[in-house]
N, C-alpha and C. Protein backbone atom coordinates (compact mmCIF):
# COMPACT_ATOMS: atom_id res chain seq x y z
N UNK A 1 24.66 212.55 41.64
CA UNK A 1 25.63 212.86 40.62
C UNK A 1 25.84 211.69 39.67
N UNK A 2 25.98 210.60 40.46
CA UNK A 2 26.37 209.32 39.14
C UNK A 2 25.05 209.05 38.35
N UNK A 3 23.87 209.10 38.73
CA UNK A 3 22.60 209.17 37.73
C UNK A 3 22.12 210.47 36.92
N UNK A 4 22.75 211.58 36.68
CA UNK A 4 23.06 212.21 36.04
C UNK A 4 24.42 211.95 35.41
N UNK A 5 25.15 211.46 35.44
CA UNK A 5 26.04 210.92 34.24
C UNK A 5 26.01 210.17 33.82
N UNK A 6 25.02 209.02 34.02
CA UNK A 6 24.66 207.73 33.87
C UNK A 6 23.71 208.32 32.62
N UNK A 7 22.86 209.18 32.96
CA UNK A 7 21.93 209.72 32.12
C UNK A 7 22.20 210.36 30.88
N UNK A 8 23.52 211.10 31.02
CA UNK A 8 24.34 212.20 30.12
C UNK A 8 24.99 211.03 29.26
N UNK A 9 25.37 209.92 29.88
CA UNK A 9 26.03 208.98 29.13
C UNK A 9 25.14 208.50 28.26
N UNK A 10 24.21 208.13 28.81
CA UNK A 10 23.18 207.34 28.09
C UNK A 10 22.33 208.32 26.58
N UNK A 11 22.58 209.38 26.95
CA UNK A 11 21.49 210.34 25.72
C UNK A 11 22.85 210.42 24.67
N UNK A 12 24.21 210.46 25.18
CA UNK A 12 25.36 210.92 23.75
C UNK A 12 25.46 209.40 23.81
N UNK A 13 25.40 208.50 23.63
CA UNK A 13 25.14 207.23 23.29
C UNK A 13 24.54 206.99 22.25
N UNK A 14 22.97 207.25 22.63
CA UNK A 14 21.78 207.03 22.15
C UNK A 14 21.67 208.08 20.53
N UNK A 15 22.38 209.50 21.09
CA UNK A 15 23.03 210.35 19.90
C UNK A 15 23.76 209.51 19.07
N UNK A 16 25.00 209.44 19.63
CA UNK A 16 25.73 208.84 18.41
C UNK A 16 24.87 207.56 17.84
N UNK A 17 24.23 206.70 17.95
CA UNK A 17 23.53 205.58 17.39
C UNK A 17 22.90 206.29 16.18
N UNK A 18 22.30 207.21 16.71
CA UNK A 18 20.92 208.00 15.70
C UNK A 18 21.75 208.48 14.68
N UNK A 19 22.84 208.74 14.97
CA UNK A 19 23.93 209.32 14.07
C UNK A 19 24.26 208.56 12.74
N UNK A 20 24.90 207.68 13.69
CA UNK A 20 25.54 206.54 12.79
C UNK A 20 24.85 206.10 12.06
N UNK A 21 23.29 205.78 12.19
CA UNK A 21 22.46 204.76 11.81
C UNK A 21 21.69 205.97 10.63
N UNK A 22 21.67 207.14 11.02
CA UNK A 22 20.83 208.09 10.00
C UNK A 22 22.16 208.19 8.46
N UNK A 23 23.47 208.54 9.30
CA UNK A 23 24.60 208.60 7.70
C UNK A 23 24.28 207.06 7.06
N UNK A 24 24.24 205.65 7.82
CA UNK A 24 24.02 204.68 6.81
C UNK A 24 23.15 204.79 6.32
N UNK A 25 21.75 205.39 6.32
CA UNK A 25 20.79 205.44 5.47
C UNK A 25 20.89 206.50 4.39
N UNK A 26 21.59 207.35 5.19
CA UNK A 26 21.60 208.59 3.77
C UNK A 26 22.61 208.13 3.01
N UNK A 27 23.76 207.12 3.39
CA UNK A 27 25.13 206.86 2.09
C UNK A 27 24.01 205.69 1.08
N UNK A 28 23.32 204.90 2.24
CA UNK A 28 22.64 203.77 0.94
C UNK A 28 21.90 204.41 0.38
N UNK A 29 20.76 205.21 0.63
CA UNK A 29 20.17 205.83 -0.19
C UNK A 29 20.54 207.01 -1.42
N UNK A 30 21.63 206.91 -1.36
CA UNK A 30 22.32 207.94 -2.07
C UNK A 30 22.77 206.85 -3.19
N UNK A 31 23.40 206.21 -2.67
CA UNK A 31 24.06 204.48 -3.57
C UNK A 31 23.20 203.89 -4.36
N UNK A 32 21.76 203.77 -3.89
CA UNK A 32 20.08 203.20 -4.70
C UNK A 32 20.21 204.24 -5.41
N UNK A 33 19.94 205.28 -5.50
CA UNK A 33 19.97 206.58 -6.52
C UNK A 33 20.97 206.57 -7.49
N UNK A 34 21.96 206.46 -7.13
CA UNK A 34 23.27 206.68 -8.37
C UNK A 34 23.23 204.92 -9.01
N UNK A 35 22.76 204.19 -8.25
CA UNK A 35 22.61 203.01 -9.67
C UNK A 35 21.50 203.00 -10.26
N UNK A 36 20.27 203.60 -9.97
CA UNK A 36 19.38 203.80 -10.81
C UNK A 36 19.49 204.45 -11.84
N UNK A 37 20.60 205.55 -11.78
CA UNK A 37 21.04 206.09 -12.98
C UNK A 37 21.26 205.62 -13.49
N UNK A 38 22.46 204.55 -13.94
CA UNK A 38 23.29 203.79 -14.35
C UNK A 38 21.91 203.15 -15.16
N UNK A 39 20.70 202.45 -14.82
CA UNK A 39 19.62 201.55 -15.15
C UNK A 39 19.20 203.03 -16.69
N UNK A 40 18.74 203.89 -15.84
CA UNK A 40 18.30 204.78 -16.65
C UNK A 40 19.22 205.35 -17.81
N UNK A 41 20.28 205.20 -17.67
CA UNK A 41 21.31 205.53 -18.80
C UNK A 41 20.75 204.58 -20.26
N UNK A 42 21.14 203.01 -19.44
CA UNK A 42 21.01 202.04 -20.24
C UNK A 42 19.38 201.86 -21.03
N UNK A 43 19.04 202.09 -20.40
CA UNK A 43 17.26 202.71 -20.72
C UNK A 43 16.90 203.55 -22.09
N UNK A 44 17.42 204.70 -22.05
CA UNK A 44 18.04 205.59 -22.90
C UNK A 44 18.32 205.37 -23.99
N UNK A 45 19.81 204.29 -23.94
CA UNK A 45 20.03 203.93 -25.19
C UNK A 45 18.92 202.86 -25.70
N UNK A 46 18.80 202.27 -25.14
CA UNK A 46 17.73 201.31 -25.97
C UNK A 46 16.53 201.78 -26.54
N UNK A 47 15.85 202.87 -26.27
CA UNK A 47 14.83 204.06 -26.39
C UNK A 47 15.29 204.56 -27.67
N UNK A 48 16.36 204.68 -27.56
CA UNK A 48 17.14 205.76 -28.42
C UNK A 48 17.25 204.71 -30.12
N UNK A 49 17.55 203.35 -29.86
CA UNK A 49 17.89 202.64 -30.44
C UNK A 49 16.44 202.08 -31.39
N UNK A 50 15.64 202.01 -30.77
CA UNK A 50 14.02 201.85 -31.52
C UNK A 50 14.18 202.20 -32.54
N UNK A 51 13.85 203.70 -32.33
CA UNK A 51 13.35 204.41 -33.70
C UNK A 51 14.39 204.40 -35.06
N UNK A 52 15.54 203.86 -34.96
CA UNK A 52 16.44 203.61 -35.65
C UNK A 52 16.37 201.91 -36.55
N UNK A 53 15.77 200.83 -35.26
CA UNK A 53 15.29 200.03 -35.45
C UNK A 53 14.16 199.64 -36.18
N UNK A 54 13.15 200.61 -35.91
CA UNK A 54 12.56 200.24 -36.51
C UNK A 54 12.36 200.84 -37.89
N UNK A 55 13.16 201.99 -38.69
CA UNK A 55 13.58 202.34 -39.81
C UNK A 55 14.27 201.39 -40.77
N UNK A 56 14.49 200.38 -40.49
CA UNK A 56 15.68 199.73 -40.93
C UNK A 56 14.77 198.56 -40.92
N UNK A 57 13.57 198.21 -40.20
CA UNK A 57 12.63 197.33 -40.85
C UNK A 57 11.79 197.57 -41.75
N UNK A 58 11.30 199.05 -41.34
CA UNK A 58 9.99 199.50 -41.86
C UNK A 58 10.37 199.77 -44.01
N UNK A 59 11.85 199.47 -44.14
CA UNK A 59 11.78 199.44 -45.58
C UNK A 59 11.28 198.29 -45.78
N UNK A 60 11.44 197.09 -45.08
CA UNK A 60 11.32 195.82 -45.81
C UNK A 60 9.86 195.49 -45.40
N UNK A 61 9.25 195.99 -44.46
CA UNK A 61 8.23 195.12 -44.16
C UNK A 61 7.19 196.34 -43.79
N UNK A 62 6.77 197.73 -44.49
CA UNK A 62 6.75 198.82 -43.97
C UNK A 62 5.22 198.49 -43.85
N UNK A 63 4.68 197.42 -44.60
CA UNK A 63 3.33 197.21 -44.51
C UNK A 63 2.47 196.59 -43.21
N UNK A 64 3.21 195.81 -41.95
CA UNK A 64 3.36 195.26 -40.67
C UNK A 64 3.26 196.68 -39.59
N UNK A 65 1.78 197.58 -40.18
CA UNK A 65 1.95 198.54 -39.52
C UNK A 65 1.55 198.66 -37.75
N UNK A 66 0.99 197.64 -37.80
CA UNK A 66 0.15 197.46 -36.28
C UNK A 66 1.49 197.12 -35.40
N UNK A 67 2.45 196.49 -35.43
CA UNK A 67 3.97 196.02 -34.60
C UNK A 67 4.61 197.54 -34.68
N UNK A 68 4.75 198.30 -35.54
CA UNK A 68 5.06 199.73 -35.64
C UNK A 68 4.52 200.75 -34.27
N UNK A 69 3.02 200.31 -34.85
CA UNK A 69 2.50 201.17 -33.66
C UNK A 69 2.55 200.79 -32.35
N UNK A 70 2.25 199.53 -32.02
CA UNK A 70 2.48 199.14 -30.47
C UNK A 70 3.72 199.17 -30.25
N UNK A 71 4.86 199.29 -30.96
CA UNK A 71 6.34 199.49 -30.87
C UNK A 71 6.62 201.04 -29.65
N UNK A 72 6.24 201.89 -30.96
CA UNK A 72 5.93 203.10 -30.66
C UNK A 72 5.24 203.53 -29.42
N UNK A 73 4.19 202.81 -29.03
CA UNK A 73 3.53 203.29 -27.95
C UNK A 73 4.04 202.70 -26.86
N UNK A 74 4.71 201.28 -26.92
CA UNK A 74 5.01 201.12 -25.62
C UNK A 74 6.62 201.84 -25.10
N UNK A 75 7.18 202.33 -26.53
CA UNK A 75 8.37 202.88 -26.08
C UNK A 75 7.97 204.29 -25.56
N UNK A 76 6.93 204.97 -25.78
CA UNK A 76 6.67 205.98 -25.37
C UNK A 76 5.98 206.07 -24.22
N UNK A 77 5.53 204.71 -23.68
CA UNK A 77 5.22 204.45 -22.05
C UNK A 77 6.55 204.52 -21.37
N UNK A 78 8.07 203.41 -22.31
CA UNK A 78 8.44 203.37 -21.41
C UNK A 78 9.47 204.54 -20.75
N UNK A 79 9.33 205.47 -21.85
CA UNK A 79 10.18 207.13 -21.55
C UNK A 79 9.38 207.44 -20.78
N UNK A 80 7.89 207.54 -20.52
CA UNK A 80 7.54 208.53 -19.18
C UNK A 80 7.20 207.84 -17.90
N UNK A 81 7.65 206.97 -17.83
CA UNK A 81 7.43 206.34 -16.63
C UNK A 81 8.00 206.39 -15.40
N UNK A 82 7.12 207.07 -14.66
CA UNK A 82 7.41 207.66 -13.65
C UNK A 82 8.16 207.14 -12.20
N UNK A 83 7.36 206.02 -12.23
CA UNK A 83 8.06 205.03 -10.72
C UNK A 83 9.46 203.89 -11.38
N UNK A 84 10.04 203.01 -10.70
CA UNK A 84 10.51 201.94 -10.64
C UNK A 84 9.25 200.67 -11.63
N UNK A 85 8.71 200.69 -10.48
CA UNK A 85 7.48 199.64 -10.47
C UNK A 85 6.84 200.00 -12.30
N UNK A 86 6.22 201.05 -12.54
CA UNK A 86 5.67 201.49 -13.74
C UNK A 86 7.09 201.22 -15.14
N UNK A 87 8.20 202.19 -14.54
CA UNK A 87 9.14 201.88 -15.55
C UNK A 87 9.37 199.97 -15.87
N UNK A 88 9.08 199.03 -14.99
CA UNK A 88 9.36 197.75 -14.82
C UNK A 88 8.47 196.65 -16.15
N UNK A 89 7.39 197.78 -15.67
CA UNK A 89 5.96 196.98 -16.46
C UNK A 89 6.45 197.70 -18.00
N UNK A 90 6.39 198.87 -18.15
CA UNK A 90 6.35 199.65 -19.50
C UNK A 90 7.61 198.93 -20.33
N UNK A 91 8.91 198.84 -19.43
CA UNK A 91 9.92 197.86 -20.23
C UNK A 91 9.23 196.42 -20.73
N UNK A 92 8.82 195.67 -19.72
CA UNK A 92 8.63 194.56 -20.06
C UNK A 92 7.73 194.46 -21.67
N UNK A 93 6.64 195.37 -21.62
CA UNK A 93 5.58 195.64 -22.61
C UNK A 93 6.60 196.12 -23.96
N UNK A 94 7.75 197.08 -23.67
CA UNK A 94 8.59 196.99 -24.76
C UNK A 94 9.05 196.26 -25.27
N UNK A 95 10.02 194.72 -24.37
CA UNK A 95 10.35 193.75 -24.77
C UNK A 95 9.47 193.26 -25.86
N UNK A 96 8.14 192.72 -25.37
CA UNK A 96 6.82 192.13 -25.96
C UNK A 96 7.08 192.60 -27.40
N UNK A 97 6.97 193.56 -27.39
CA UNK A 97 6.54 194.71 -28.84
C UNK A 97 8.01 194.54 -29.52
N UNK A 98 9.31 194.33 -29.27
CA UNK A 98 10.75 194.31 -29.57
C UNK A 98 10.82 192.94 -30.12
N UNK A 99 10.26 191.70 -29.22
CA UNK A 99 9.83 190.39 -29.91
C UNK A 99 8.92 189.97 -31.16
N UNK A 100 7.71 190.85 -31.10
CA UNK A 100 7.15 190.76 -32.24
C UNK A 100 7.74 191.61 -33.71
N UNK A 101 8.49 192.52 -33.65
CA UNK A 101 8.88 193.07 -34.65
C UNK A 101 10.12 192.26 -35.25
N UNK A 102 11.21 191.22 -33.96
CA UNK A 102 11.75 190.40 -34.90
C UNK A 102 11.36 189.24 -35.07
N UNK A 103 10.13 188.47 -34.30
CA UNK A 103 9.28 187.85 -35.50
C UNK A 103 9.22 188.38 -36.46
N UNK A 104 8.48 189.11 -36.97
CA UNK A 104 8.08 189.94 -38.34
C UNK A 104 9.72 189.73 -39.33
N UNK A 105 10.68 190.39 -38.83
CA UNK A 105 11.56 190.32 -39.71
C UNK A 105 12.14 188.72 -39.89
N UNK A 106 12.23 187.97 -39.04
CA UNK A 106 12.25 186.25 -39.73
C UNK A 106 11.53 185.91 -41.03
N UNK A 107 10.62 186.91 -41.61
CA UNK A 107 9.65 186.53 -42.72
C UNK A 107 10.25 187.28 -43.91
N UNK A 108 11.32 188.17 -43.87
CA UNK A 108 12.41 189.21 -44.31
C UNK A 108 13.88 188.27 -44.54
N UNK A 109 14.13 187.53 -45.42
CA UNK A 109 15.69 187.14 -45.51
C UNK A 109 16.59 188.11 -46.02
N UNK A 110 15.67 189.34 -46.85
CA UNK A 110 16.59 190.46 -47.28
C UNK A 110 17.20 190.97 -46.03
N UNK A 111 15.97 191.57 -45.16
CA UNK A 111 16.16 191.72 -43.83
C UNK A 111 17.35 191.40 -43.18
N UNK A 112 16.89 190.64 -42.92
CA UNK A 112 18.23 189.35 -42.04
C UNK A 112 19.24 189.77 -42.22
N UNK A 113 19.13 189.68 -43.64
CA UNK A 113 21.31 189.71 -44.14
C UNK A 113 21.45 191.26 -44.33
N UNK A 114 20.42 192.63 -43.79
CA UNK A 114 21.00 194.06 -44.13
C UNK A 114 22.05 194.20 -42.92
N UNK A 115 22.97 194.86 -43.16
CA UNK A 115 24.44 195.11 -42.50
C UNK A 115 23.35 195.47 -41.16
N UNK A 116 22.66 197.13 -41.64
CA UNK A 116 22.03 197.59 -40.63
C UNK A 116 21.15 197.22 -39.82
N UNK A 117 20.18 196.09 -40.45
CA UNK A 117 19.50 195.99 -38.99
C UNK A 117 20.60 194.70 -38.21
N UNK A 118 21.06 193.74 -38.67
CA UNK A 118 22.13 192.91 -37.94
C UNK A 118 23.52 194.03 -36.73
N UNK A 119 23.18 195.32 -37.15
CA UNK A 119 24.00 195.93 -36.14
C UNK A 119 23.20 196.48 -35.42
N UNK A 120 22.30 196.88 -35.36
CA UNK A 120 20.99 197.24 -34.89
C UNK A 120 20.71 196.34 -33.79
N UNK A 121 20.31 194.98 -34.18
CA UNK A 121 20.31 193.84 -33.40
C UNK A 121 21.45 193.61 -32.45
N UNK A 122 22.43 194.13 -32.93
CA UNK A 122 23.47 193.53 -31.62
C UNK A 122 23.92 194.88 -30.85
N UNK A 123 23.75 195.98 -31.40
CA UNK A 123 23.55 197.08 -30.20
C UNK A 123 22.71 196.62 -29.12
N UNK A 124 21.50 196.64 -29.99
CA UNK A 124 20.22 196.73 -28.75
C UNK A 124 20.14 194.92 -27.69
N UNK A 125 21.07 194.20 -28.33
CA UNK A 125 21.52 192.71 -27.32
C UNK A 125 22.83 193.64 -26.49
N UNK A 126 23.33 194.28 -26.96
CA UNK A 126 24.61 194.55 -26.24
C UNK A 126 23.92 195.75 -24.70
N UNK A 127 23.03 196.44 -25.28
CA UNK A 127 22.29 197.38 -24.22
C UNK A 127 21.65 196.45 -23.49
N UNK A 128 20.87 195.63 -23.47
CA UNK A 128 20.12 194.40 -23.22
C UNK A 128 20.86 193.90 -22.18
N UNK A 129 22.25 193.33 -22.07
CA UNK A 129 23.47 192.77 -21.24
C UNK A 129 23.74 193.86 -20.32
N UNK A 130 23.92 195.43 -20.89
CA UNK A 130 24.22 196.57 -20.15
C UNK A 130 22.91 196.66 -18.72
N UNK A 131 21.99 196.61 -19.31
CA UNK A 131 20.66 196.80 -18.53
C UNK A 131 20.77 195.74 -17.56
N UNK A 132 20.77 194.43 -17.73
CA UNK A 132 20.98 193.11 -16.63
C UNK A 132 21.92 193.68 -15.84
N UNK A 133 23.03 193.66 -15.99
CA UNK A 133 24.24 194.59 -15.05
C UNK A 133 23.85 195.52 -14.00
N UNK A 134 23.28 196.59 -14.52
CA UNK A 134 22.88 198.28 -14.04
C UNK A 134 21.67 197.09 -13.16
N UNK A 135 20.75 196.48 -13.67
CA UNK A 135 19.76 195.82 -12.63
C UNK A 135 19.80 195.46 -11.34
N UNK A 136 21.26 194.86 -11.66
CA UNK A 136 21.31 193.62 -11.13
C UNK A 136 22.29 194.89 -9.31
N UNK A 137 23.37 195.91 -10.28
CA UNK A 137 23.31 196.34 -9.22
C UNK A 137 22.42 197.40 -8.35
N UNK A 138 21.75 198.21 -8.87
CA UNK A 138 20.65 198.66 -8.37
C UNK A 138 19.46 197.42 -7.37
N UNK A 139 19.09 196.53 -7.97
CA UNK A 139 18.61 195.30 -6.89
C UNK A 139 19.58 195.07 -5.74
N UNK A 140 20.63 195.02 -5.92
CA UNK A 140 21.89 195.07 -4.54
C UNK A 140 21.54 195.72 -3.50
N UNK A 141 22.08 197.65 -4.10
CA UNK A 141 21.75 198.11 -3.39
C UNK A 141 20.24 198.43 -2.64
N UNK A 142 19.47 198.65 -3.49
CA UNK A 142 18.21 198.20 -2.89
C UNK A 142 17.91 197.50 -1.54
N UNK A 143 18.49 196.48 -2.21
CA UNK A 143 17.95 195.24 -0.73
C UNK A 143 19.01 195.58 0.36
N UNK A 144 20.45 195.77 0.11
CA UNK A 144 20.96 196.65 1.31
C UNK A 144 20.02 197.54 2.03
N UNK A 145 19.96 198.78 1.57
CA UNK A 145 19.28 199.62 1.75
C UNK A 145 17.82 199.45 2.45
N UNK A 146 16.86 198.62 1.83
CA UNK A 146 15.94 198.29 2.30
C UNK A 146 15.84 197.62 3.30
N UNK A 147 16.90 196.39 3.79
CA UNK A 147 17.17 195.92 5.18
C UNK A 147 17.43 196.96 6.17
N UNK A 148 18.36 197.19 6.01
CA UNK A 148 18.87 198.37 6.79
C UNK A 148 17.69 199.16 7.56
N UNK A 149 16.46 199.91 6.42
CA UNK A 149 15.32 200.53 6.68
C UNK A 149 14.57 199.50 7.55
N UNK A 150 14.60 198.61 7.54
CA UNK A 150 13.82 197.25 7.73
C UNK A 150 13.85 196.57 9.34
N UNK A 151 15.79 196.58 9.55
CA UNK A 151 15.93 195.99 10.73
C UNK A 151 16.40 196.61 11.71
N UNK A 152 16.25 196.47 12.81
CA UNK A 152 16.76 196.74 13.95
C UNK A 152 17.87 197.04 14.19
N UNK A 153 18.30 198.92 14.75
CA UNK A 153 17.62 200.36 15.30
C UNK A 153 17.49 200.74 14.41
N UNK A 154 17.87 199.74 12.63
CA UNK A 154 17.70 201.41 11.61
C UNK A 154 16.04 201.68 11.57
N UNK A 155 14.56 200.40 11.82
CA UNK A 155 13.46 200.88 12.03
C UNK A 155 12.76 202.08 12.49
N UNK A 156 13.80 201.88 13.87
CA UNK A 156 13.20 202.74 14.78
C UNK A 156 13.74 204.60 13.94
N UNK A 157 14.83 204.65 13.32
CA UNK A 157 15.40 206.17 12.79
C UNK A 157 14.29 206.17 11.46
N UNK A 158 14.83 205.14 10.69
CA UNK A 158 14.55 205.09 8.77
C UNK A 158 12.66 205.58 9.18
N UNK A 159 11.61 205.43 10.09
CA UNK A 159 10.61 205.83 10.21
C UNK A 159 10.13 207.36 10.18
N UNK A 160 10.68 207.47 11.71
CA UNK A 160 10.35 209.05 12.07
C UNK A 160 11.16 210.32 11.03
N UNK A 161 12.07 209.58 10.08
CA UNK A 161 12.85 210.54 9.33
C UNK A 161 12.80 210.07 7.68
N UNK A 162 11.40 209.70 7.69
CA UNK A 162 11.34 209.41 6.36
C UNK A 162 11.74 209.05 5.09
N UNK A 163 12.35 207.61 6.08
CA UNK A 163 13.41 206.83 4.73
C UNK A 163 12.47 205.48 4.18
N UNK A 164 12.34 206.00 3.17
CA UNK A 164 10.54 204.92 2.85
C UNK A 164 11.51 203.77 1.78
N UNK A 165 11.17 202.44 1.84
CA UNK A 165 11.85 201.13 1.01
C UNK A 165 11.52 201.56 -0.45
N UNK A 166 12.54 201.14 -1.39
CA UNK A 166 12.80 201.15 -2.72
C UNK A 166 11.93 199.85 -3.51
N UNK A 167 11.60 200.38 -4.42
CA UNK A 167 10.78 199.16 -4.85
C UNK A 167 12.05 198.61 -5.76
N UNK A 168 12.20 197.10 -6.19
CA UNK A 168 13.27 196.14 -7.12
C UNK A 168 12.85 196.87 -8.27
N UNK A 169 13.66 196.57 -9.73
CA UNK A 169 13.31 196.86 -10.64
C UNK A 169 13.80 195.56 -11.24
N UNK A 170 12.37 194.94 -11.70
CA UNK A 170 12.04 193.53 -12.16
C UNK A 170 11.54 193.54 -13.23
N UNK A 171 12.67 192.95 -13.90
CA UNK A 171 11.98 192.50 -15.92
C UNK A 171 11.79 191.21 -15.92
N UNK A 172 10.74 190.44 -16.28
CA UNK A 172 10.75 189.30 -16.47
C UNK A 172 11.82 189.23 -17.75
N UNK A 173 12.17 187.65 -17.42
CA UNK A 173 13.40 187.23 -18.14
C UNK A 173 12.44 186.77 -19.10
N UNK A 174 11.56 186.12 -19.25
CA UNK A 174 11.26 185.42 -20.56
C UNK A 174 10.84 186.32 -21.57
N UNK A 175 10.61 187.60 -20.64
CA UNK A 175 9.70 188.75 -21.39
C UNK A 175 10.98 189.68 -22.22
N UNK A 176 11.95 189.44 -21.31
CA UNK A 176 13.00 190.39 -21.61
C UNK A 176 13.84 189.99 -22.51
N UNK A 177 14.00 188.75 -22.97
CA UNK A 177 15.41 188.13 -23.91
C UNK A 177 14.87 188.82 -25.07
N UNK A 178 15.98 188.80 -25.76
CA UNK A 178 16.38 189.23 -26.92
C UNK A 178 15.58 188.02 -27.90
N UNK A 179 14.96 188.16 -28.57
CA UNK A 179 14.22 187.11 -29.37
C UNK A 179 16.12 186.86 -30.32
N UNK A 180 16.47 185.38 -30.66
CA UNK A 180 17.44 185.49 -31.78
C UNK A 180 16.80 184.87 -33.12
N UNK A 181 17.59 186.15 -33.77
CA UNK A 181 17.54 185.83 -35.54
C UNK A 181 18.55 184.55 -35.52
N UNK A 182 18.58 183.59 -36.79
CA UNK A 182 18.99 183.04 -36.55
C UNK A 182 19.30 183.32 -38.44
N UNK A 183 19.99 183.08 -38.86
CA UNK A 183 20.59 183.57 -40.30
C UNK A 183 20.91 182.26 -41.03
């Protein structure tokens, strides 16, 4: 009798663990998801903010058509990008292409001083700050989350029940600053 309750004890034990340890993976994984939104919101606007951007150059400098087009194409990588990892690279390649177009306008003093692209410029710095934020907490949860999957008993659950690690979402910083006009 006592090794049958020893036993009965031991399996609603071993239950509740699997329990406990499966809701922390489904609340973090739920938590990685809803700040990725937050990333993707901020994403959005800056997407959104291009083609506006680059209207507001293309009077002054409409002849700088090659920065136009790689503008264009890498913003249109970085709307379909499917993973973390892919969305990571396609931003960064936007930055690139976002840097060379305000090179280009440093050669523009009309430029410089239009109301519109100077608000233009500080939207897309102000989304820029938004995005570091949304990053920074999405990387949080992440690495929560991914420990959790990682260490000991959540291994032994986060496996057999298919809780697979989040990849970071990494912009290089040098790639990512805001090039500044300087007036």
């Amino acid at each position: 009798m006592n090794a049958s309750v020893l036993i009965i004890v031991l399996v609603v034990l071993l239950g509740l663990v699997v329990m406990v340890y499966y809701n922390k993976l489904v609340k973090l994984k739920n938590k990685v998801e809803e700040s990725w939104s937050g990333i993707d919101v901020q994403l959005k606007r800056r997407h959104d903010l291009i083609p506006n951007l680059m209207e507001s150059v293309k009077g002054y400098a409409g002849h700088e058509k090659g920065i136009f087009e790689k503008l264009a194409q890498a913003r249109t990588q970085a709307i379909s990008a499917d993973t973390v990892s892919d969305q990571a690279s396609a931003e960064n390649m936007l930055s690139q292409s976002l840097k060379s177009l305000f090179a280009v306008a440093e050669n523009y003093p009309d430029l410089k001083a239009s109301e519109n692209f100077r608000q233009f410029q500080q939207e897309l710095s102000d989304v820029e700050d938004e995005i570091q934020l949304a990053r920074r907490y999405y990387n949080a949860n992440t690495r929560d989350y991914n420990t959790t999957v990682e260490s000991f008993p959540g291994v032994l659950i986060a496996g057999p029940m298919n809780f697979e690690k989040y990849d970071y979402f990494e912009i290089d910083y040098a790639e990512k600053a805001v090039p500044k006009v300087k007036f």
